[in-house]
Protein backbone atom coordinates (compact mmCIF):
# COMPACT_ATOMS: atom_id res chain seq x y z
CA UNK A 1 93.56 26.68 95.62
CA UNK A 2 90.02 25.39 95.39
CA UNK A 3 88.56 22.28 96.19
CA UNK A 4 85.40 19.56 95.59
CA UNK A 5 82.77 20.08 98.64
CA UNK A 6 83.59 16.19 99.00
CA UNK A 7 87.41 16.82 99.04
CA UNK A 8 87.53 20.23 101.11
CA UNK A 9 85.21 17.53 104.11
CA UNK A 10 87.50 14.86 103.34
CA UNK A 11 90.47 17.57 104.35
CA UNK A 12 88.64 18.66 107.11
CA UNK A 13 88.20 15.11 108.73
CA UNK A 14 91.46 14.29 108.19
CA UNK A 15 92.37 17.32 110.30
CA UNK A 16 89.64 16.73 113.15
CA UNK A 17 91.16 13.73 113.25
CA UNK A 18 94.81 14.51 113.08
CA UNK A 19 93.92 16.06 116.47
CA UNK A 20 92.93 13.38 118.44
CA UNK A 21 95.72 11.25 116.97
CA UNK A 22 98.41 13.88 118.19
CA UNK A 23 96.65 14.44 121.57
CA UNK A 24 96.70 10.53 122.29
CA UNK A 25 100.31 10.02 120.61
CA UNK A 26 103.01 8.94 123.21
CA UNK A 27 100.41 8.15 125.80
CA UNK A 28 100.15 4.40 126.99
CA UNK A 29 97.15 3.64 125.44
CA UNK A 30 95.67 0.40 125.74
CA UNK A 31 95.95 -1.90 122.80
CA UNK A 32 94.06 -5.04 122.07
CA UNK A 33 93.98 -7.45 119.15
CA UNK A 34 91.21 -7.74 117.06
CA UNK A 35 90.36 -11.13 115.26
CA UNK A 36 93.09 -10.84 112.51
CA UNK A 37 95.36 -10.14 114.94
CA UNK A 38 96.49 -6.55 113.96
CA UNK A 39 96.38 -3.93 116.95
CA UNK A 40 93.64 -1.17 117.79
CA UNK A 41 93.87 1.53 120.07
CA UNK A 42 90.98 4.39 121.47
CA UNK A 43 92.55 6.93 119.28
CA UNK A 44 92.11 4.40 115.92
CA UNK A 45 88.04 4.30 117.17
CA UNK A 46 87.67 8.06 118.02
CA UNK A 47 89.12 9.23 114.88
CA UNK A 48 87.25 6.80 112.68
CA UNK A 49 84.52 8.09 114.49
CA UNK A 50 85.41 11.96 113.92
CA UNK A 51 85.69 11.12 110.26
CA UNK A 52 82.65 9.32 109.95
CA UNK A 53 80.80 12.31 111.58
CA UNK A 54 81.98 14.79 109.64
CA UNK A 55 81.52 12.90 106.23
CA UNK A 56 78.14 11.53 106.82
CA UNK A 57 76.57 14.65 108.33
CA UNK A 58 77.57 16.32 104.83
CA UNK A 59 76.66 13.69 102.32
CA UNK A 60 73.99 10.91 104.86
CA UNK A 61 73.53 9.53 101.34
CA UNK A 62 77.04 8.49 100.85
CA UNK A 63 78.60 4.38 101.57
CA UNK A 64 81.19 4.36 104.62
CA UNK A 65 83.81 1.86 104.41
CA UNK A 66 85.93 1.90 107.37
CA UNK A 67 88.91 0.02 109.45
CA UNK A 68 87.28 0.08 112.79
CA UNK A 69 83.53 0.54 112.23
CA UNK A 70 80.73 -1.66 110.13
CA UNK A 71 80.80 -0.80 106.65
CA UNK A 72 77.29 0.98 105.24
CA UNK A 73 75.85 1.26 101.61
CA UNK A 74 78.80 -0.09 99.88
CA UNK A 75 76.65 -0.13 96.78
CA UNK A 76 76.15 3.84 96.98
CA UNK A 77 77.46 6.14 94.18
CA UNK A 78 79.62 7.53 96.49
CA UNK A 79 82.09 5.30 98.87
CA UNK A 80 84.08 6.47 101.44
CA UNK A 81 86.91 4.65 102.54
CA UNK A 82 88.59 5.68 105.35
CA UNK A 83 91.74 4.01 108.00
CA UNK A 84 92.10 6.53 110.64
CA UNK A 85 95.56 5.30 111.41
CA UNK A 86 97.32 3.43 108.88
CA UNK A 87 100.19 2.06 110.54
CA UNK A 88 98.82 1.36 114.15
CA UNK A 89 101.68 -0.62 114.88
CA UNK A 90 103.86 2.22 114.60
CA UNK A 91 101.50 4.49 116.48
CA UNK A 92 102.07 2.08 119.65
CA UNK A 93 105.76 1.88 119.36
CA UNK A 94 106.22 5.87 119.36
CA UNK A 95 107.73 6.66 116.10
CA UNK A 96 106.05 9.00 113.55
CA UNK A 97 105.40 6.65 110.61
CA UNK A 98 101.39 6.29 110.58
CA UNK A 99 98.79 8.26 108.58
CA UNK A 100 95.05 8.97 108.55
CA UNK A 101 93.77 7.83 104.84
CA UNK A 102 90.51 9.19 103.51
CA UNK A 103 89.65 8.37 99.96
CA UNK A 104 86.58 8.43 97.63
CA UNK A 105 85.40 6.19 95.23
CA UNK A 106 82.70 7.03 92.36
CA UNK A 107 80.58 4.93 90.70
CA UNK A 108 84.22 2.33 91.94
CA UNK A 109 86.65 4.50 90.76
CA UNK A 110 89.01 5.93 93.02
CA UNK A 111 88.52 9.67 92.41
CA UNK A 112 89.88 11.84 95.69
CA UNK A 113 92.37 11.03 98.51
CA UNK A 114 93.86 12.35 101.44
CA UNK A 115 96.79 10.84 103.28
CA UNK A 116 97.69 13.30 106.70
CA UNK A 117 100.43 12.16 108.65
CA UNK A 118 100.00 14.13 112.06
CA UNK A 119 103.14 13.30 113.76
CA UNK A 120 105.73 13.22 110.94
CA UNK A 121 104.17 16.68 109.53
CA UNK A 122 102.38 16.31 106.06
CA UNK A 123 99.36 16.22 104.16
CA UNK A 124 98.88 15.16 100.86
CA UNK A 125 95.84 15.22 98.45
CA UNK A 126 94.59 14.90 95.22
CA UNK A 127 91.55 14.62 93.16
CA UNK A 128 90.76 13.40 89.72
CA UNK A 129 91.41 15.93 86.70
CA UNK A 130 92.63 18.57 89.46
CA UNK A 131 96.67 17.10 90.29
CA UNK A 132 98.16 16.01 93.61
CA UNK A 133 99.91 18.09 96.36
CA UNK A 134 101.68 18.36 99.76
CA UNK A 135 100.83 20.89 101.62
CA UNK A 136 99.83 23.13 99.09
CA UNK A 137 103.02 22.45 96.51
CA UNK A 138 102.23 20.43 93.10
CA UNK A 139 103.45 16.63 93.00
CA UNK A 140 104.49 15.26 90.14
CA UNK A 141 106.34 12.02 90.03
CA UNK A 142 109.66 11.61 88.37
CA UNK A 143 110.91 11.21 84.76
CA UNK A 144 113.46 8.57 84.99
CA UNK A 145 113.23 5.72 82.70
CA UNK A 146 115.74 2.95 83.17
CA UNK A 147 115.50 0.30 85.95
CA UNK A 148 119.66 1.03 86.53
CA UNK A 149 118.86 4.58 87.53
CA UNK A 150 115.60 3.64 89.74
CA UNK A 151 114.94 3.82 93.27
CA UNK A 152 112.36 1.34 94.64
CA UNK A 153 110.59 0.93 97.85
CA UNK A 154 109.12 -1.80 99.38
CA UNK A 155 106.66 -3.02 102.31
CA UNK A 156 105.07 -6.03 103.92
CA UNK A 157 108.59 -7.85 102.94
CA UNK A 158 107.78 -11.31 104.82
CA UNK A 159 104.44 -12.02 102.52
CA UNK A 160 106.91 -11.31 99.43
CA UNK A 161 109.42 -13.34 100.77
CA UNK A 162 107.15 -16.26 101.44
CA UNK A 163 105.57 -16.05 97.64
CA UNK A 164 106.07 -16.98 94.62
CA UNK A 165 107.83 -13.83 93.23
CA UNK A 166 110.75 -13.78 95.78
CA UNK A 167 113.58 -14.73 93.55
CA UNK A 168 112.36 -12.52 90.24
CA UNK A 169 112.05 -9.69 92.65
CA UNK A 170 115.88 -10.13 93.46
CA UNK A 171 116.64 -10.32 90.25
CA UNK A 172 115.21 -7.10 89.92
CA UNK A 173 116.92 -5.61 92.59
CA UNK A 174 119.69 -6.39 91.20
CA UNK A 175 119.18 -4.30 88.94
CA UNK A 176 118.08 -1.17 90.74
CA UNK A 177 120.49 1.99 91.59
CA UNK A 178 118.66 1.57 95.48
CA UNK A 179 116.45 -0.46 97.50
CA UNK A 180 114.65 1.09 100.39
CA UNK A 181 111.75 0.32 102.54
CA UNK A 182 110.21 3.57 103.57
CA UNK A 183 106.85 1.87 104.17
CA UNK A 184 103.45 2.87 105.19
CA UNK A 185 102.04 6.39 103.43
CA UNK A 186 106.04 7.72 103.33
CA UNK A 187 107.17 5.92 99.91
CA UNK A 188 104.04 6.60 98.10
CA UNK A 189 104.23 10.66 99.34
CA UNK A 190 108.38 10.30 98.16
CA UNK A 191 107.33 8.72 94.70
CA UNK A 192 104.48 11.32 94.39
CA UNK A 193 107.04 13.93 94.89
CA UNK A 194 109.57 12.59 92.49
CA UNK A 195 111.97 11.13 94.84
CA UNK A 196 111.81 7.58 93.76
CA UNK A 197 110.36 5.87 91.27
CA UNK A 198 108.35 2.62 92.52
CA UNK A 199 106.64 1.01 95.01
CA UNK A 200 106.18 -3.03 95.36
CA UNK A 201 103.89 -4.59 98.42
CA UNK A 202 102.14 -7.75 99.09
CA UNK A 203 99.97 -8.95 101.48
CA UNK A 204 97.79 -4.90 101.91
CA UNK A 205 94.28 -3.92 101.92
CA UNK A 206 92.08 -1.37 100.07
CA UNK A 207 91.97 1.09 103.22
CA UNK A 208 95.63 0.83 103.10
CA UNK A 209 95.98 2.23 99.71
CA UNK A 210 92.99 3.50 98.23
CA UNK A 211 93.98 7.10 98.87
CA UNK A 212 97.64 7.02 98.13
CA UNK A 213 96.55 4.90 94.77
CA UNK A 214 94.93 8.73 93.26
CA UNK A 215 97.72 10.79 95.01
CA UNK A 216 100.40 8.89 92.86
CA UNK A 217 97.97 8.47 89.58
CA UNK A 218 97.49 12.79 90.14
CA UNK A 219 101.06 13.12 90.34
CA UNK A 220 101.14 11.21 86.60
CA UNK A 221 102.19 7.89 88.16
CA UNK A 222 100.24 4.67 87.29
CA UNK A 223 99.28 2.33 90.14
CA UNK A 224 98.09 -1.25 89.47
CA UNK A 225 98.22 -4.33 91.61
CA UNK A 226 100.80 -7.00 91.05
CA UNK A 227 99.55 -8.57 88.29
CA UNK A 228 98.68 -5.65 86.46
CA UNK A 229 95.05 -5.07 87.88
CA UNK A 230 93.60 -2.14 88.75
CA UNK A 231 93.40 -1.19 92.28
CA UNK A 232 89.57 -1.99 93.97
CA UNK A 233 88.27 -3.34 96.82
CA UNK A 234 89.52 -6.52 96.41
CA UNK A 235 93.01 -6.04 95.76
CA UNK A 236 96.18 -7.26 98.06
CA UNK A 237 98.83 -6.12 96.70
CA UNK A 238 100.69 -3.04 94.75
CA UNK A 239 102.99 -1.78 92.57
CA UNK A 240 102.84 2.34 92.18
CA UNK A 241 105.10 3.90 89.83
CA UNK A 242 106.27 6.73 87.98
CA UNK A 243 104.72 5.36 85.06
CA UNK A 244 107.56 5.14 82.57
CA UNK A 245 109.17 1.97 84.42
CA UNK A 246 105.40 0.19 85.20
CA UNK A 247 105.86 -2.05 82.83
CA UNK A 248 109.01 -3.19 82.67
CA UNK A 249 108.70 -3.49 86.66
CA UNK A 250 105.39 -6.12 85.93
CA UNK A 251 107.66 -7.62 83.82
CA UNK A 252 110.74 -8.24 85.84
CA UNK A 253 108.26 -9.41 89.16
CA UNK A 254 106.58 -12.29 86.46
CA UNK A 255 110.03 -13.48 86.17
């Protein structure tokens, strides 16, 4: 299997940094709060760090855009947008469900992603025009077609509950064969894989979802935000799909 120069370093930070994120997991790590109020530990800042390294020492001329570190050349051709662990929250409370997300954007399109999960035990990545994969086996999403046969999964629950969507999106559940709530990079690798067919979340960031947004579109899903947008820098929320239900999902969340 071959691979872009920009997508064989993004593997390779992902995998410098899946190290120290492994070597620190389990330890008590200090944690503090940073002004938003989400958590940071020293293994969030050295692998950041790793990954910067590694990226910028190959391509100096490329925009960094990262969780823990100031952002440079955001204007470049090249952007890479990086959170080192996305799920920090689960990294200090000892269970496996955090990632290290590298993507690239072009010219601002999303074009390559990796999503590594060091502790739960999988990589994915994809690239534009080439397919996704996990660890080395071809993704592709799934072909079902009917909301009644669909399996959705959903994140960041409170910030839909609080909005103005809440009661169309139990309408829609309703309607659903299951609702689950895999969360973080997990229900984006399942519907990448084929093992259910959406994705719905409120209240995210770019770093959150930049590189899981080309792993599903690889896979032939379609990823947009909530009201239909494409995914950029600015967007806060998601719904991921297998493509044949995108619409009708959109839809049933307008109510």
């Amino acid at each position: 299997m071959t691979h872009s120069a920009r997508l064989q370093a993004a593997l390779t930070a992902a995998a410098r940094a899946a190290e120290l994120i492994r070597g620190s997991y389990r330890r008590n790590l200090a944690v503090r709060s940073k002004a938003d109020g989400s958590p940071v530990t020293e293994a969030d800042v050295a692998a950041e760090a790793a990954i910067r390294e590694i990226l910028l020492a190959r391509y100096p001329g490329d925009g960094f855009y990262g969780e823990e570190s100031d952002a440079v050349r955001l204007d470049a051709e090249h952007l890479w947008i990086v959170d080192p662990i996305d799920g920090t929250k689960s990294f200090v409370r000892r269970y496996p469900m955090f990632s290290t997300q590298i993507a690239l954007m072009r010219d601002g399109r999303l074009v390559a992603g990796v999503s590594c999960a060091p502790v739960y035990g999988e990589t994915a990545w994809a690239e534009e025009g080439a397919g996704a994969f996990m660890d080395g086996d071809k993704l592709a999403v799934s072909s079902i077609a009917t909301i009644e046969e669909a399996t959705v999964s959903t994140g960041n629950l409170r910030s839909l509950a609080g909005g103005p969507r809440w009661a169309a999106f139990g309408r829609l559940v309703a309607r659903l064969d299951r609702i689950r709530g895999f969360g973080d990079f997990l229900h984006y690798h399942l519907l990448a894989a084929g093992k259910l067919e959406a994705v719905v979340e409120s209240d995210i960031g770019i770093l959150d979802i930049a590189a899981l947004t080309v792993i599903v579109e690889q896979a032939g899903g379609r990823v947009t935000d909530l009201e239909g947008a494409p995914i950029g820098l600015q967007s806060k929320s998601i719904l991921a799909s297998n493509g044949r239900l995108h619409d009708t999902i959109l839809e049933a969340l307008r109510g």
